[in-house]
Protein backbone atom coordinates (compact mmCIF):
# COMPACT_ATOMS: atom_id res chain seq x y z
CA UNK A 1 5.17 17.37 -23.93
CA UNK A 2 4.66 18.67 -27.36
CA UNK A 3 6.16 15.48 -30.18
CA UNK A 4 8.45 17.77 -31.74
CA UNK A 5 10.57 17.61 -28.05
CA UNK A 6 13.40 15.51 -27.80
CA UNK A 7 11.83 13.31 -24.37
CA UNK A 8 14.11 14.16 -21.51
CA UNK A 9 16.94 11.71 -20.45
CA UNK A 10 19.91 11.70 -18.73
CA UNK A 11 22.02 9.14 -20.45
CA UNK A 12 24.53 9.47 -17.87
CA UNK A 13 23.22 9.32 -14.18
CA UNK A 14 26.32 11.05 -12.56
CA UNK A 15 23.97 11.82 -9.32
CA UNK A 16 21.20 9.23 -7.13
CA UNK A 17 18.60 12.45 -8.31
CA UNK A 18 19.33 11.84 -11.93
CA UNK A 19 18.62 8.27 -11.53
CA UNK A 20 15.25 9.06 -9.77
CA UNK A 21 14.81 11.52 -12.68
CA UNK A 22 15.04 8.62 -15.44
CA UNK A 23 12.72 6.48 -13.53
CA UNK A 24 10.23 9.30 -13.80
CA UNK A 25 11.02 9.58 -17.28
CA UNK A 26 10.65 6.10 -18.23
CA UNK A 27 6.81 6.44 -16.92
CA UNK A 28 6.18 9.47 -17.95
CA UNK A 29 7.28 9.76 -21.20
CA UNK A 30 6.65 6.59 -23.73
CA UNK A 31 9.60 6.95 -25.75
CA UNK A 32 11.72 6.75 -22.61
CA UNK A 33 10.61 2.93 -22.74
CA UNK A 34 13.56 1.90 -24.69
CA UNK A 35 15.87 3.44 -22.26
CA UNK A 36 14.19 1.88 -19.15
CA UNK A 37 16.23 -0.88 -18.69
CA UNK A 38 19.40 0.96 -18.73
CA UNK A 39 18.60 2.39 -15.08
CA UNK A 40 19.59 -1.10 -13.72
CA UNK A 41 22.22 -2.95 -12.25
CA UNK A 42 22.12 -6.79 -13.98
CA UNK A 43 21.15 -8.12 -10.55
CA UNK A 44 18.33 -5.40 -10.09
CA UNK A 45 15.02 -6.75 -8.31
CA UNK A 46 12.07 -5.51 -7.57
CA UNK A 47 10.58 -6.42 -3.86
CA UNK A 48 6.66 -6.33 -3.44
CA UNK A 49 4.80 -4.86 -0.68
CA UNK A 50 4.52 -8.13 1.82
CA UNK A 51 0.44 -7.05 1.85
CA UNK A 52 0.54 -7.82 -1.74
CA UNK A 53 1.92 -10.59 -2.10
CA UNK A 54 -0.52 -12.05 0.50
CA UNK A 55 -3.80 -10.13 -0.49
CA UNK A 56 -3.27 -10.35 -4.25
CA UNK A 57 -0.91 -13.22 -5.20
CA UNK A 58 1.77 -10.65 -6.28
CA UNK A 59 5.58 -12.20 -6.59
CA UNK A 60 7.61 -11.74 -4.16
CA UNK A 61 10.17 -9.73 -6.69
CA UNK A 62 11.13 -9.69 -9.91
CA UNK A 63 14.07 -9.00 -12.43
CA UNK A 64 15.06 -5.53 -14.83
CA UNK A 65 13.61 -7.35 -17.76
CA UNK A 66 10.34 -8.10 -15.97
CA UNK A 67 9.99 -4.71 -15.50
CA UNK A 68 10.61 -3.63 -19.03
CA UNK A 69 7.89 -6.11 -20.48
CA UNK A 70 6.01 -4.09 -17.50
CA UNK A 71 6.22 -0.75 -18.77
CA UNK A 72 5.44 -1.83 -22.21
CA UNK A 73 2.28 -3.30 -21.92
CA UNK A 74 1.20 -0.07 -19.44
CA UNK A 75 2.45 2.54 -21.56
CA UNK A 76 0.56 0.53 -24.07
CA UNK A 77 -2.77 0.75 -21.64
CA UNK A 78 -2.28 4.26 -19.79
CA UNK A 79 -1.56 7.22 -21.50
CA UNK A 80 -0.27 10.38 -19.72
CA UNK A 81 1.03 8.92 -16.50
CA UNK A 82 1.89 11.65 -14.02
CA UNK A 83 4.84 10.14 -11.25
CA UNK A 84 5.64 11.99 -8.09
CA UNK A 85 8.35 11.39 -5.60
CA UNK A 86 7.34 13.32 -2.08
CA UNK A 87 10.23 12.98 0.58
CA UNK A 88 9.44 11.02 3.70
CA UNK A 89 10.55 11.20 7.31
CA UNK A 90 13.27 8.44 6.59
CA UNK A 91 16.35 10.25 5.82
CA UNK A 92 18.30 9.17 2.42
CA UNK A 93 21.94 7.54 3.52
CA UNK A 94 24.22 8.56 0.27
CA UNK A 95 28.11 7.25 0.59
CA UNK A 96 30.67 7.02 -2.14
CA UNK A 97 29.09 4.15 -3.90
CA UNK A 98 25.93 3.15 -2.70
CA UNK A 99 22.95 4.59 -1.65
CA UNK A 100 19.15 4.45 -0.46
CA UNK A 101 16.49 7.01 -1.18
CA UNK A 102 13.02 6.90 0.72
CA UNK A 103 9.63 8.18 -1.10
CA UNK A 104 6.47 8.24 -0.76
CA UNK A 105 5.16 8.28 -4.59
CA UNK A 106 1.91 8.79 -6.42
CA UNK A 107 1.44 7.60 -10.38
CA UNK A 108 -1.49 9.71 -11.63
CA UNK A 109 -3.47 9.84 -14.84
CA UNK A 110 -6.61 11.44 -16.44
CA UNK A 111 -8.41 8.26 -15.59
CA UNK A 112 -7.57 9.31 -11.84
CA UNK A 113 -4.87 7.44 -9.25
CA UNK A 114 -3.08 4.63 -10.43
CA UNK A 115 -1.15 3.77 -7.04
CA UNK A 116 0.38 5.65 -4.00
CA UNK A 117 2.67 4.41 -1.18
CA UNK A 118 5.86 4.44 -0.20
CA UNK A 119 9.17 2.68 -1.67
CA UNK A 120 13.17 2.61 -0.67
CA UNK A 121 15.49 2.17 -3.44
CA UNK A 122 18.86 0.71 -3.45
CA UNK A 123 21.49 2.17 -5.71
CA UNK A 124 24.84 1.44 -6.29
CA UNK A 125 27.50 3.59 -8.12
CA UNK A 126 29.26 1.66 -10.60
CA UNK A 127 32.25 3.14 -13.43
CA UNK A 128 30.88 6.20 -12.30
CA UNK A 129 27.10 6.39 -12.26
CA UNK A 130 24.19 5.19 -10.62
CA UNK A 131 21.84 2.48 -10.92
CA UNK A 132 19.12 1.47 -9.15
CA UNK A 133 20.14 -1.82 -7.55
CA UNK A 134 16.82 -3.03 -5.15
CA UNK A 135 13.56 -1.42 -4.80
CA UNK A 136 11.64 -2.21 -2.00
CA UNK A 137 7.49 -1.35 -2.52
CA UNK A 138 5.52 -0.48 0.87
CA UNK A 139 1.71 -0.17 0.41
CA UNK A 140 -0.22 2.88 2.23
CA UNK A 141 -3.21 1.40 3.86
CA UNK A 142 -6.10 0.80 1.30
CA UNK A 143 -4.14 2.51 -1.42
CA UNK A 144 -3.19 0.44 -4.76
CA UNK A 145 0.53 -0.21 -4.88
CA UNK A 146 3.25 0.20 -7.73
CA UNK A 147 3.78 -3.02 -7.34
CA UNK A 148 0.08 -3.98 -7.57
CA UNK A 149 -0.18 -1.41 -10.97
CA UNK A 150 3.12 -2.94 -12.12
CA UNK A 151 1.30 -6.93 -11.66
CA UNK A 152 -1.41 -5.75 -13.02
CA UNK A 153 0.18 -4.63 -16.11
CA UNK A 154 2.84 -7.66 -16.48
């Protein structure tokens, strides 16, 4: 994205798909760093693959502000981080106020693959837009984690 761009936000998630959309632009796009924390709820945690936690001494979660010291120090590391959410064969259950999405994901860069695997995210609705509330990490097989990229980086 050319610097002359304003970086792409929503500041208001009025949809679970504009939430996703902020987390993508939070990694994506390094200015977005400022707005990352803003996608939480004030109980937000992060849940690490179980595989991690055992193979690599990974917490077993962590808070909204762990996550934006995170994405600090890897923006800081990796430049031109490509994120992308593939739909699984878990269907997304969306009600009136809460909600949970399941992806497979992949965080790319020049350097090559950063992590793949799979995640389910909690959101809840609250005054009128979404947050995301929980988010669960599942590791593919051999493949490096988000979680393991995000411990990595903390």
């Amino acid at each position: 994205m050319p610097p002359s761009e304003e970086a792409q936000w929503h500041d208001f998630a009025t949809s679970v798909d504009m939430s996703l959309e902020n987390l993508s632009f939070a990694y994506m796009d390094s200015r977005n760093m400022i707005n990352y924390s803003t996608i939480f709820t004030s109980d937000f945690s992060f849940i690490f693959a179980p595989q991690d936690v055992t193979d690599f001494s990974t917490p077993t979660s962590w808070t909204a502000s762990n996550e934006q010291d995170m994405l600090l120090i890897l923006h800081s590391r990796i430049s031109n981080i490509n994120l992308e959410f593939m739909l699984t064969d878990s269907s997304d259950e969306i009600g009136a106020s809460s909600a949970r999405l399941f992806r497979s994901y992949e965080l790319s860069s020049p350097q090559g693959m950063l992590a793949k695997g799979n995640m389910e995210l909690h959101l809840k609705k609250l005054y009128g837009y979404w947050y995301l509330d929980k988010w669960y990490d599942y590791r593919l097989g051999n493949e490096r984690s988000w979680g393991l990229l995000k411990h990595e980086n903390s």
